[in-house]
C-alpha atoms as a PDB file:
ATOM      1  CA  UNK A   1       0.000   0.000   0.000  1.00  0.00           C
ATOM      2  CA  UNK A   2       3.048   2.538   0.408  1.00  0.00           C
ATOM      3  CA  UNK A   3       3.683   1.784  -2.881  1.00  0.00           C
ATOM      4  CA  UNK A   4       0.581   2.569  -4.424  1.00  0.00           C
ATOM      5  CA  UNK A   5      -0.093   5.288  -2.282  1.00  0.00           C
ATOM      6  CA  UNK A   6       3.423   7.233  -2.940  1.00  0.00           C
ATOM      7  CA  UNK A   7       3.865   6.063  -6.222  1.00  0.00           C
ATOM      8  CA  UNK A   8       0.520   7.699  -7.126  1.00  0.00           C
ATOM      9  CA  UNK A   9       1.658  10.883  -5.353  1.00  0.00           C
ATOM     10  CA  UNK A  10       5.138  10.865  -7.308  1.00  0.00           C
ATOM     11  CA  UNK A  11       3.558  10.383 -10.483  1.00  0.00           C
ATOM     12  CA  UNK A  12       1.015  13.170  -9.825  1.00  0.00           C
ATOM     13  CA  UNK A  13       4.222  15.084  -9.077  1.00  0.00           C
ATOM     14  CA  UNK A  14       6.093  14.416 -12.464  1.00  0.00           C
ATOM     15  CA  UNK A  15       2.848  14.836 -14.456  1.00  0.00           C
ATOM     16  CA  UNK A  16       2.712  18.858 -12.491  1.00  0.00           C
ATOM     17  CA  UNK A  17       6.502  19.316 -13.608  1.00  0.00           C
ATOM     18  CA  UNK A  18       6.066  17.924 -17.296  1.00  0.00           C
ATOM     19  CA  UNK A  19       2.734  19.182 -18.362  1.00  0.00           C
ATOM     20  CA  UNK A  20       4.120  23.044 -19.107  1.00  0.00           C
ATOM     21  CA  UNK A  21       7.223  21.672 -20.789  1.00  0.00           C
ATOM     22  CA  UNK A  22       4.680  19.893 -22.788  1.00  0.00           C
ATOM     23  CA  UNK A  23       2.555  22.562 -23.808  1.00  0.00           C
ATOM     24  CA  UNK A  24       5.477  24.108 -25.007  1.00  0.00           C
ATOM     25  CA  UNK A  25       6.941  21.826 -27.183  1.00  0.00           C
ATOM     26  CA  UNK A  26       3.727  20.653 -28.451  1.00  0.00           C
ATOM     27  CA  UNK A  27       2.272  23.498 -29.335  1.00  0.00           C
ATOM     28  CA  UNK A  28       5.100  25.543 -30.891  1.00  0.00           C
ATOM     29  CA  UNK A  29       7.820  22.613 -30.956  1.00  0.00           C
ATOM     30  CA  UNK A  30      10.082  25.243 -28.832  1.00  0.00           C
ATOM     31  CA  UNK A  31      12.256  22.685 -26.282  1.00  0.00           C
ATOM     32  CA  UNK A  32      12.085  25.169 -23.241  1.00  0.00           C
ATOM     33  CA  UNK A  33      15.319  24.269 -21.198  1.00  0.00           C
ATOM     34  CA  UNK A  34      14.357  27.293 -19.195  1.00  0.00           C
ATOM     35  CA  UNK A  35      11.470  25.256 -17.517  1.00  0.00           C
ATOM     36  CA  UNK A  36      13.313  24.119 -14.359  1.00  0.00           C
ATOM     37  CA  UNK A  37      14.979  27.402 -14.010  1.00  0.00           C
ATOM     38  CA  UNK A  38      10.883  29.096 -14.228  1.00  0.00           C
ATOM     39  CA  UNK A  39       9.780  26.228 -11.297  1.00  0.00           C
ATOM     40  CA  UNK A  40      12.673  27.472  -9.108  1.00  0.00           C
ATOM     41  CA  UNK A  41      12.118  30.961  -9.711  1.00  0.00           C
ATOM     42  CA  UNK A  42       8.563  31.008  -9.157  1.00  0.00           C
ATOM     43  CA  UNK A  43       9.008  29.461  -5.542  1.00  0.00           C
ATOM     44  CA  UNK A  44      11.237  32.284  -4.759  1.00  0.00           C
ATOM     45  CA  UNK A  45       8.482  34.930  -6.316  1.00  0.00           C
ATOM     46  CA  UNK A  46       5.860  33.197  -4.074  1.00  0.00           C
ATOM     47  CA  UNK A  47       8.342  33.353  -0.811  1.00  0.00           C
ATOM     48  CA  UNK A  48       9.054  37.039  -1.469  1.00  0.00           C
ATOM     49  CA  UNK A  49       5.367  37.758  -1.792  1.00  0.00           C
ATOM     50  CA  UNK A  50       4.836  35.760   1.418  1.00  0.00           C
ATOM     51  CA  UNK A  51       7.348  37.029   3.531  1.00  0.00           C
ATOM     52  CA  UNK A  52       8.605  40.563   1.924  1.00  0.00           C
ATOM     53  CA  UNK A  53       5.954  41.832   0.572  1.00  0.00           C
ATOM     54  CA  UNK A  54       3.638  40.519   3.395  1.00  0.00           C
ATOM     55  CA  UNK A  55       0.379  39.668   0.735  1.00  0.00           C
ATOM     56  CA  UNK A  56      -2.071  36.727   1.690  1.00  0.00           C
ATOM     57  CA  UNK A  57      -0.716  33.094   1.026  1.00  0.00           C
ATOM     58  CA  UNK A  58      -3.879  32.832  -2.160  1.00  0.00           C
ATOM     59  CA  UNK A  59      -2.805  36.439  -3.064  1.00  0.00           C
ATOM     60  CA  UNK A  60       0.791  35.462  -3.104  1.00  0.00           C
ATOM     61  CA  UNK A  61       0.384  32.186  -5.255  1.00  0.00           C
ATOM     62  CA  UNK A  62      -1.652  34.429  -7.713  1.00  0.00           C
ATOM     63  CA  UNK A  63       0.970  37.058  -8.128  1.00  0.00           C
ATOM     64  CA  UNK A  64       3.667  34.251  -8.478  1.00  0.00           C
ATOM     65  CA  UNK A  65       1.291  32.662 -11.704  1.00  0.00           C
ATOM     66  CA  UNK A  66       0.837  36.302 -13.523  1.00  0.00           C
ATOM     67  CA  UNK A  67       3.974  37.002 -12.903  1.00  0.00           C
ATOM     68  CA  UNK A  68       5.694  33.391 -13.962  1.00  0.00           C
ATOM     69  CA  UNK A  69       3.561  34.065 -17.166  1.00  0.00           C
ATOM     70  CA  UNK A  70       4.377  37.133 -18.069  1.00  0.00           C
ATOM     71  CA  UNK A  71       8.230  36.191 -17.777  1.00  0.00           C
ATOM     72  CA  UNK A  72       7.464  33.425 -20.194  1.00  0.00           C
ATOM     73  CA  UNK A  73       5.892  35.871 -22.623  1.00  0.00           C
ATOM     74  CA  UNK A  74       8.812  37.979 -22.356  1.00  0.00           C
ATOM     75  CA  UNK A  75      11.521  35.642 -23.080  1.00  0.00           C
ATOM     76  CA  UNK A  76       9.549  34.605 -26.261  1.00  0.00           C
ATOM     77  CA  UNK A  77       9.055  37.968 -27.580  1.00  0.00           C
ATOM     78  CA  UNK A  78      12.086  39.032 -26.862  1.00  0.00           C
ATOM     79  CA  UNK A  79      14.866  36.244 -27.900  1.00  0.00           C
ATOM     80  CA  UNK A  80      12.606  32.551 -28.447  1.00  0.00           C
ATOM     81  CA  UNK A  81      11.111  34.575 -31.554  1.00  0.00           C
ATOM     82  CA  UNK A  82      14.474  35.614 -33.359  1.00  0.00           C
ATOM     83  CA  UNK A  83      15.984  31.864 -33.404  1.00  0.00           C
ATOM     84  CA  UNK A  84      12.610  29.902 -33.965  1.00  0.00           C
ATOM     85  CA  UNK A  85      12.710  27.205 -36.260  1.00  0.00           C
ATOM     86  CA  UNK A  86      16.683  26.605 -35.699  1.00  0.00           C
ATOM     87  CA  UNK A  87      16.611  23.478 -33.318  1.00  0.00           C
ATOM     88  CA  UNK A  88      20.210  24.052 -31.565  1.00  0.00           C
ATOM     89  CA  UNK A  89      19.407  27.588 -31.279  1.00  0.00           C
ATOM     90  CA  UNK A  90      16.314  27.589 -29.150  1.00  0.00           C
ATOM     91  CA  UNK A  91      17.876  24.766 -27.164  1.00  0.00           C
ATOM     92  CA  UNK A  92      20.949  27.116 -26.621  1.00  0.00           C
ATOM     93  CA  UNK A  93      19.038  30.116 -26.076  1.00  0.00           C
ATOM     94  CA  UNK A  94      16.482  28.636 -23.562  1.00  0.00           C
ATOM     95  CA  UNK A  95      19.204  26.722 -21.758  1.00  0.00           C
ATOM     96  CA  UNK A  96      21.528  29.744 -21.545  1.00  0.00           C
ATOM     97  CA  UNK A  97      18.325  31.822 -20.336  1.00  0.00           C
ATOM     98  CA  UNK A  98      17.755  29.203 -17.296  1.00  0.00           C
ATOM     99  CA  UNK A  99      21.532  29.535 -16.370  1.00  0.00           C
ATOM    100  CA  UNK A 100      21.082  32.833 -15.912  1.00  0.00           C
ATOM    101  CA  UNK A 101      18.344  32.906 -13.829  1.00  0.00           C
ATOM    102  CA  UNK A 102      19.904  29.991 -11.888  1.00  0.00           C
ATOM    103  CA  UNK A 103      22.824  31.396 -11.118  1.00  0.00           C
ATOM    104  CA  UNK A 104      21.405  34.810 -10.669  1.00  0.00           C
ATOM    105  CA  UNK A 105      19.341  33.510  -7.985  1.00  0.00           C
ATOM    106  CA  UNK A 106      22.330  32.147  -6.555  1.00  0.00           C
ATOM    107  CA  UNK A 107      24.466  35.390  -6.824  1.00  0.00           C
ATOM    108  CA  UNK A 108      21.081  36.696  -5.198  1.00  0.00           C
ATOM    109  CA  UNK A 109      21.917  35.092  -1.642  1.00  0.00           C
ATOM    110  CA  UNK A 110      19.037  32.737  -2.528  1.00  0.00           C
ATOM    111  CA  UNK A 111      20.836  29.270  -1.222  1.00  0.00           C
ATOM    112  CA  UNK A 112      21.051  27.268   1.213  1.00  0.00           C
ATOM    113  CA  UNK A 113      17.800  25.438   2.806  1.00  0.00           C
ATOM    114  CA  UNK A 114      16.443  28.467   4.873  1.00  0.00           C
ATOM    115  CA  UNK A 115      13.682  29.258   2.110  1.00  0.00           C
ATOM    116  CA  UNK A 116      10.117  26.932   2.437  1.00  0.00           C
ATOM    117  CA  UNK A 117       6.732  27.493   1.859  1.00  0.00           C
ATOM    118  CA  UNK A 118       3.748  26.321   4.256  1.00  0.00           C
ATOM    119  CA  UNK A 119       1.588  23.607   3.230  1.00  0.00           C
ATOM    120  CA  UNK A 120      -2.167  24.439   2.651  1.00  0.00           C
ATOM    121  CA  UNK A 121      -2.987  22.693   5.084  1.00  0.00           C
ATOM    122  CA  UNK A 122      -1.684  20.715   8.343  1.00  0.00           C
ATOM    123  CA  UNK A 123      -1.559  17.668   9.731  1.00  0.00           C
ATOM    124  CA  UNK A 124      -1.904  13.910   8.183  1.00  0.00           C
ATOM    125  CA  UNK A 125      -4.276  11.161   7.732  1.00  0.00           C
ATOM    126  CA  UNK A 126      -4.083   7.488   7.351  1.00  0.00           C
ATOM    127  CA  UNK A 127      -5.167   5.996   3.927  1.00  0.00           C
ATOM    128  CA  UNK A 128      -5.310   1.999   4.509  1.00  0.00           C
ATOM    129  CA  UNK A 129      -2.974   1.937   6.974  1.00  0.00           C
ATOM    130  CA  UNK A 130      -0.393   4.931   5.602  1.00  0.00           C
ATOM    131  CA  UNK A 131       0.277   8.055   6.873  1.00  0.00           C
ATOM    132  CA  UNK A 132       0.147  10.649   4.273  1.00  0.00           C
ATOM    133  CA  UNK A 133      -0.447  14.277   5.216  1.00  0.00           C
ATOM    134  CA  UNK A 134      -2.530  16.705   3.765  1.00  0.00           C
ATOM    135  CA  UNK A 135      -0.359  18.167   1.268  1.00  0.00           C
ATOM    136  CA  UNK A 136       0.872  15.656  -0.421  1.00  0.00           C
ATOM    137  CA  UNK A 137      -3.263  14.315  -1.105  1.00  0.00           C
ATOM    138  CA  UNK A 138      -4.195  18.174  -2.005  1.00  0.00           C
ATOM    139  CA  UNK A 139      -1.135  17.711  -4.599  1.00  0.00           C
ATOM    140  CA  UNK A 140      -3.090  14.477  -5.957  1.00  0.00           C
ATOM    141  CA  UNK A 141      -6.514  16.079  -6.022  1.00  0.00           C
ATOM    142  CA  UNK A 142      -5.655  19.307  -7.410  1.00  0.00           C
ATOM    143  CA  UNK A 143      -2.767  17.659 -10.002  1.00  0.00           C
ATOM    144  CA  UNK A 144      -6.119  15.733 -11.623  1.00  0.00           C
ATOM    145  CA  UNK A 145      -8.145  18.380 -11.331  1.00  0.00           C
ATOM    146  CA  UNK A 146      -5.514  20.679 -13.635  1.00  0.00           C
ATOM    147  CA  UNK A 147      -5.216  17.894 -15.870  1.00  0.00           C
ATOM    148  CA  UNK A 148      -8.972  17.867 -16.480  1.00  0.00           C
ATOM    149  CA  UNK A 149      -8.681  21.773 -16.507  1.00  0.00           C
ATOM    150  CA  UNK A 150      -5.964  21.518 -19.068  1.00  0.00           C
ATOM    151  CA  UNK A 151      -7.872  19.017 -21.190  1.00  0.00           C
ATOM    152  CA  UNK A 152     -11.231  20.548 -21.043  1.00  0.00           C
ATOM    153  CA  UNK A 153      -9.198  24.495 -22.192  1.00  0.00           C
ATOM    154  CA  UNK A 154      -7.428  22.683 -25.498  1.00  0.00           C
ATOM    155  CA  UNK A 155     -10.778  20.660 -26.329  1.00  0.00           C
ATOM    156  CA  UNK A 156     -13.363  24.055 -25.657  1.00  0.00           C
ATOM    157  CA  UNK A 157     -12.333  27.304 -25.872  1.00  0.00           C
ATOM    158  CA  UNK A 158     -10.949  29.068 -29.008  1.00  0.00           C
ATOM    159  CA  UNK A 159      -7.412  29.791 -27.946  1.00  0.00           C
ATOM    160  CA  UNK A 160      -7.151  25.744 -26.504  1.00  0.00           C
ATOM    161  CA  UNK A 161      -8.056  24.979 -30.171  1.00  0.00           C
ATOM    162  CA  UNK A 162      -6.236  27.209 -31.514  1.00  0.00           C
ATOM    163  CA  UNK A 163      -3.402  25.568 -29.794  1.00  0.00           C
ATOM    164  CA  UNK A 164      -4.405  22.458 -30.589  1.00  0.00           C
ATOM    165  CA  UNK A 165      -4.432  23.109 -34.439  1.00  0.00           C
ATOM    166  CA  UNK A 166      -1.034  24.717 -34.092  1.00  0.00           C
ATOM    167  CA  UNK A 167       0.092  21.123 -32.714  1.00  0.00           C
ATOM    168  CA  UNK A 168      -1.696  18.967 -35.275  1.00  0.00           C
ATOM    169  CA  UNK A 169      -1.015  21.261 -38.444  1.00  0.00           C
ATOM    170  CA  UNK A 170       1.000  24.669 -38.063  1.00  0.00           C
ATOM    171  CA  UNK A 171       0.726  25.043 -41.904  1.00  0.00           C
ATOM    172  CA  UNK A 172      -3.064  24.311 -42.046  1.00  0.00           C
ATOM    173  CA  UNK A 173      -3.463  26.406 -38.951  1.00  0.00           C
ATOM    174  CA  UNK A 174      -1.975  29.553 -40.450  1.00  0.00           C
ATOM    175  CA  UNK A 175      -4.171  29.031 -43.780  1.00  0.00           C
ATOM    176  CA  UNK A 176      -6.493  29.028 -41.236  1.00  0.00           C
ATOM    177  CA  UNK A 177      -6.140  32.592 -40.130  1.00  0.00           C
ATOM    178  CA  UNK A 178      -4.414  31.182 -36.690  1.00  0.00           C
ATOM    179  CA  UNK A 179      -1.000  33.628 -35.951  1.00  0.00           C
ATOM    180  CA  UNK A 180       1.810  31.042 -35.333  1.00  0.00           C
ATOM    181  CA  UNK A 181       3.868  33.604 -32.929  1.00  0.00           C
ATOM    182  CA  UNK A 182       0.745  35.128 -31.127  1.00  0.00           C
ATOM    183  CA  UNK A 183      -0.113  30.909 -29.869  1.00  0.00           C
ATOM    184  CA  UNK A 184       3.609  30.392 -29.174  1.00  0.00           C
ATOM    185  CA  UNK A 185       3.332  33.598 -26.923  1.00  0.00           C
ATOM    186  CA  UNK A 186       0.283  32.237 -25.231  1.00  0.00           C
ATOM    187  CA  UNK A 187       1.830  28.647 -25.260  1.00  0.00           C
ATOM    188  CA  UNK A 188       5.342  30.058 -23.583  1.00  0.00           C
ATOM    189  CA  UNK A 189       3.155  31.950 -20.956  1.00  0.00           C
ATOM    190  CA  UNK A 190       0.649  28.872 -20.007  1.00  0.00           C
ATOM    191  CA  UNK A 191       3.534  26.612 -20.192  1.00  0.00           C
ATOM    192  CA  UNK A 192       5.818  28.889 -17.871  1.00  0.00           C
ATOM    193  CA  UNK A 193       2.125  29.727 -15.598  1.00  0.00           C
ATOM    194  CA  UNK A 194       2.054  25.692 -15.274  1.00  0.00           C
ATOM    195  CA  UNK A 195       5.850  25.131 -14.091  1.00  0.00           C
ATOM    196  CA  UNK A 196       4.269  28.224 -11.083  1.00  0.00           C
ATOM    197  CA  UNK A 197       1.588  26.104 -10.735  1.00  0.00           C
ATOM    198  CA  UNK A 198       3.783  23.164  -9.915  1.00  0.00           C
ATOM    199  CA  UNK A 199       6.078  24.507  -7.703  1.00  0.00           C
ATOM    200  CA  UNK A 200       3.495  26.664  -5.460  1.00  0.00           C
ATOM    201  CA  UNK A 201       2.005  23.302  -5.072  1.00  0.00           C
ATOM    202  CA  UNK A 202       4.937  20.622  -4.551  1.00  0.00           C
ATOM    203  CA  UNK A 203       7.206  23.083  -2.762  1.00  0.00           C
ATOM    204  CA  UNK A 204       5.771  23.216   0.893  1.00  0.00           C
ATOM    205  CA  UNK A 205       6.559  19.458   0.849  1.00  0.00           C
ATOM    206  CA  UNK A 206      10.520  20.397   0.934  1.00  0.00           C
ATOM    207  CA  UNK A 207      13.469  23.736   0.729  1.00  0.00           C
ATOM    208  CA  UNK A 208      13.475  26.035  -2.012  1.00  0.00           C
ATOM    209  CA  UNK A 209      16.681  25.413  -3.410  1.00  0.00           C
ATOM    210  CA  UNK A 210      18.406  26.567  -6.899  1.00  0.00           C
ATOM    211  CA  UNK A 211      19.386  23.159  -7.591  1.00  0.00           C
ATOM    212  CA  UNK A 212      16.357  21.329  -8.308  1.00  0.00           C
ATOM    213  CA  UNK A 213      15.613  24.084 -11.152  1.00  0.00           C
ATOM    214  CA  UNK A 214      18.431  21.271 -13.113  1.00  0.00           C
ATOM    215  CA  UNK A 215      16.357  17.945 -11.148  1.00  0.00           C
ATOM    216  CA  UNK A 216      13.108  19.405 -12.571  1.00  0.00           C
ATOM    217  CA  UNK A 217      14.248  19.972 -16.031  1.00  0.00           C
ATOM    218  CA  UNK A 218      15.614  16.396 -15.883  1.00  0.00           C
ATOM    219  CA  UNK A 219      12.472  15.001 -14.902  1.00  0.00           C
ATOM    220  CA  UNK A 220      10.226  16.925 -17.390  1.00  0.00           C
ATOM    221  CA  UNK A 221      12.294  16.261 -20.392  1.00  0.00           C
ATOM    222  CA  UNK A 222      12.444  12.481 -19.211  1.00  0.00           C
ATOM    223  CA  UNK A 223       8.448  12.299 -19.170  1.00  0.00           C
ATOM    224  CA  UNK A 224       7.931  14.125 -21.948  1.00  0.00           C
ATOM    225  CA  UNK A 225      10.549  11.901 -23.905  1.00  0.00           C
ATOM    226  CA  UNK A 226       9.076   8.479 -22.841  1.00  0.00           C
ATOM    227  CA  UNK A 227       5.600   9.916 -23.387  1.00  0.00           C
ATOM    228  CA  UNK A 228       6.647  11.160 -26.696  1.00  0.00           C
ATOM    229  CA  UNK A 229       7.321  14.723 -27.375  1.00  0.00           C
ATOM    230  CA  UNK A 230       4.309  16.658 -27.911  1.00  0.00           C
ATOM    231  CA  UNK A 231       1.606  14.087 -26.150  1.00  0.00           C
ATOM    232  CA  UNK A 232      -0.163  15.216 -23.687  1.00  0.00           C
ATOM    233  CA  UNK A 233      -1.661  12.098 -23.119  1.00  0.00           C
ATOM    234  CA  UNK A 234       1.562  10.763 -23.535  1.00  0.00           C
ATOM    235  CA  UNK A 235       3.082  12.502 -21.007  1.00  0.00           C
ATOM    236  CA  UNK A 236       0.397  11.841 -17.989  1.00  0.00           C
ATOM    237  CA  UNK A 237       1.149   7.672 -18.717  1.00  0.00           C
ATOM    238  CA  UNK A 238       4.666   8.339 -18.810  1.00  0.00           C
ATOM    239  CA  UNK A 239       4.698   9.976 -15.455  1.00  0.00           C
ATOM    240  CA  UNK A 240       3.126   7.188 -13.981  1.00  0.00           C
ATOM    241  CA  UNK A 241       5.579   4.339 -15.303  1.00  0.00           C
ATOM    242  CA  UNK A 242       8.443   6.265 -13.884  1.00  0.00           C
ATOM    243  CA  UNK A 243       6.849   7.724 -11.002  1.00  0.00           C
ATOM    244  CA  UNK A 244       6.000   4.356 -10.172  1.00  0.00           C
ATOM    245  CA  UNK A 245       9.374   2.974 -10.977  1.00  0.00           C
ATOM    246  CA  UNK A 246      11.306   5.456  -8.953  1.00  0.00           C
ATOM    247  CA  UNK A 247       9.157   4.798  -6.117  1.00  0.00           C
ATOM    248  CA  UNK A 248       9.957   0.622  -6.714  1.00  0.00           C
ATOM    249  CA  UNK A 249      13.953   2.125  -7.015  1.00  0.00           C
ATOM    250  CA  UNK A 250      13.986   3.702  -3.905  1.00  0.00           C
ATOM    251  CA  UNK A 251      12.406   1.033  -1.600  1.00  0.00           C
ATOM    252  CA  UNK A 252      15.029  -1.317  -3.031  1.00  0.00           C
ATOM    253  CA  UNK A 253      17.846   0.561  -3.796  1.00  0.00           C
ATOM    254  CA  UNK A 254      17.910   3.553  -2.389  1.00  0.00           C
ATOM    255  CA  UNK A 255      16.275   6.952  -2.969  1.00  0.00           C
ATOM    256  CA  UNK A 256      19.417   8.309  -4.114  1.00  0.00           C
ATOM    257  CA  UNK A 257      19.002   5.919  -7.377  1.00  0.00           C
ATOM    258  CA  UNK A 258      15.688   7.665  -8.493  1.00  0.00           C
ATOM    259  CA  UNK A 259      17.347  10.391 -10.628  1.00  0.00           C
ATOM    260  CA  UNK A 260      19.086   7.308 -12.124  1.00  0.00           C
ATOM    261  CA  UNK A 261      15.754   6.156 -13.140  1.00  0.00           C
ATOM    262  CA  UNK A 262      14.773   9.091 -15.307  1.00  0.00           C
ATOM    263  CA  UNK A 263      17.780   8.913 -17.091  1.00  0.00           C
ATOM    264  CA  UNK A 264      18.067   5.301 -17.698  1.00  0.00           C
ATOM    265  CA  UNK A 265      14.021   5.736 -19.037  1.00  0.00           C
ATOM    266  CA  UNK A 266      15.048   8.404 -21.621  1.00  0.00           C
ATOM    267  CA  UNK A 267      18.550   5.804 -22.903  1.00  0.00           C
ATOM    268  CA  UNK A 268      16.023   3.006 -23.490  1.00  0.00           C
ATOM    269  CA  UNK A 269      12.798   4.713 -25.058  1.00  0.00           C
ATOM    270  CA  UNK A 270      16.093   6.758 -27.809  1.00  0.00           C
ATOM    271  CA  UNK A 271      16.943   3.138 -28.274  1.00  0.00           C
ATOM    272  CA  UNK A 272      14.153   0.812 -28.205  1.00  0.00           C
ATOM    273  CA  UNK A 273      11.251   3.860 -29.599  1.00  0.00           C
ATOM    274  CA  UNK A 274      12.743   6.870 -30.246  1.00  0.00           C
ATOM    275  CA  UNK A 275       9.032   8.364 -30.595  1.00  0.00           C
ATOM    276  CA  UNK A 276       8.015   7.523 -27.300  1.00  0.00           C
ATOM    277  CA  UNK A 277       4.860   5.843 -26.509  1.00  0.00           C
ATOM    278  CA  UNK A 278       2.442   8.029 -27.755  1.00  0.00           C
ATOM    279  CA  UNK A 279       4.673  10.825 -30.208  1.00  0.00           C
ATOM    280  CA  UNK A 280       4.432  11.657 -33.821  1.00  0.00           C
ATOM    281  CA  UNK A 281       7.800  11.785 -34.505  1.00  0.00           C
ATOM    282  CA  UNK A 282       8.931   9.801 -38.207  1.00  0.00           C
ATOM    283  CA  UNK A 283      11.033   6.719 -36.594  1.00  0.00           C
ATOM    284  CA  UNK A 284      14.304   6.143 -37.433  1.00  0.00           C
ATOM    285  CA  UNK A 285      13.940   3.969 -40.555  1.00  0.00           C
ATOM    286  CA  UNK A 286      15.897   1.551 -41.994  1.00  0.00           C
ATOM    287  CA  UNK A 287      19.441   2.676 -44.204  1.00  0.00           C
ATOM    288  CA  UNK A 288      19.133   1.125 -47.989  1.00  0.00           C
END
């Protein structure tokens, strides 16, 4: 039962860090390395708020997600748009973007384990015999519920199938009257609002640290990979097999071996289905 119970928390976890990474790429097929980088710096945003600026904690997690999208809009206006379309550059340019605000943090004074956030609410329960506290089953419950939320925009409202026929068809879409950069703006903001989203939620389990902008980043890229790159769908399954596995790893192992497990699940899906499970990538065919 500790199995099912934290794996299922975990995976709810890695779907939250891969879903904005996801919107990205499928949307706009823009591979935002700067995705981690947005998580960590959105903690920080929602700390200040907290503790600085003195707001309400609800008050304080909205002004982290405008804010968290409006950076994303900004660094796609203002550098994602001039290299779009050249692969190495937009991996360069969003990786060189997240280093910056890394380190910047860092040169900040913000290190060390001294920055948290409080959970929503206190206390624990007992679900079939395992203690779980409240957090951690608000971060299942409200993790679904965004999924559905997230599934619901792309499938009902104008700019979610807007987005969507940017991801099937960009060519058809534009025939279509649909502007390519004004959906990769809304895309880069959603996508950076989610990675908020995700750590305003996950981060009163643990420290706000600059490091685990890089762990995040790891973990998205690894979902999104074994999902296949620019499924959704894809991605939600895919956090489950390795949110599951990593739990599996760490009762066995060791939890220092579930990092391992993300990067040994992006090796074998390159080799065995480059696609992923669920992507629309062309496979690697056969040399004549």
């Amino acid at each position: 039962m500790e199995i099912l119970v934290y794996g299922t928390i975990n995976s709810v976890a890695l779907a939250l860090y891969a879903l904005g990474f996801a919107l990205v790429y499928g949307t706009s097929r823009l591979p935002n390395f700067a995705h981690g980088a947005l998580y960590v710096l959105s903690g920080f945003i929602a700390w200040s708020a907290l503790n600085t600026l003195g707001l309400p904690y609800l008050a304080s997690i909205l002004l982290t997600l405008i804010v968290t999208a409006i950076i994303g809009a900004i660094i796609y206006q203002f550098v994602l748009i001039r290299v779009r379309g050249m692969e190495i550059s937009e991996i360069i340019a969003t990786y060189a973007i997240a280093l910056a605000i890394l380190e910047g943090l860092r040169w900040g004074g913000f290190k060390g384990m001294t920055y948290t956030l409080p959970a929503f609410i206190e206390g624990s329960t007992s679900i079939a015999g395992v203690s779980v506290d409240y957090q951690r089953l608000l971060v299942v419950i409200i993790g679904a519920a965004m999924v559905a939320c997230l599934w619901l925009f792309t499938h009902h409202t104008r700019i979610g199938l807007a987005l969507r026929g940017m991801a099937q068809d960009e060519r058809a879409a534009l025939m279509l009257g649909i502007d390519s950069d004004m959906m990769a703006l809304v895309a880069m903001a959603l996508g950076s609002s989610l990675a908020a989203f995700a750590a305003v939620l996950l981060m009163p389990l643990g420290n706000i640290v600059v490091e685990s902008g890089y762990n995040v980043l790891i973990l998205a890229i690894s979902v999104c990979i074994v999902g296949g790159l620019g499924s959704w769908a894809g991605a939600v399954l895919a956090a489950f097999l390795i949110g599951f596995a990593q739990i599996l790893t760490a009762v066995y192992l060791g939890s220092h071996y579930q990092m391992v497990v993300a990067l040994l699940a992006i090796i074998l899906t390159l080799i065995i289905k480059p696609s992923g499970l669920f992507g629309q990538q062309k496979e690697l065919e056969e040399r004549v």
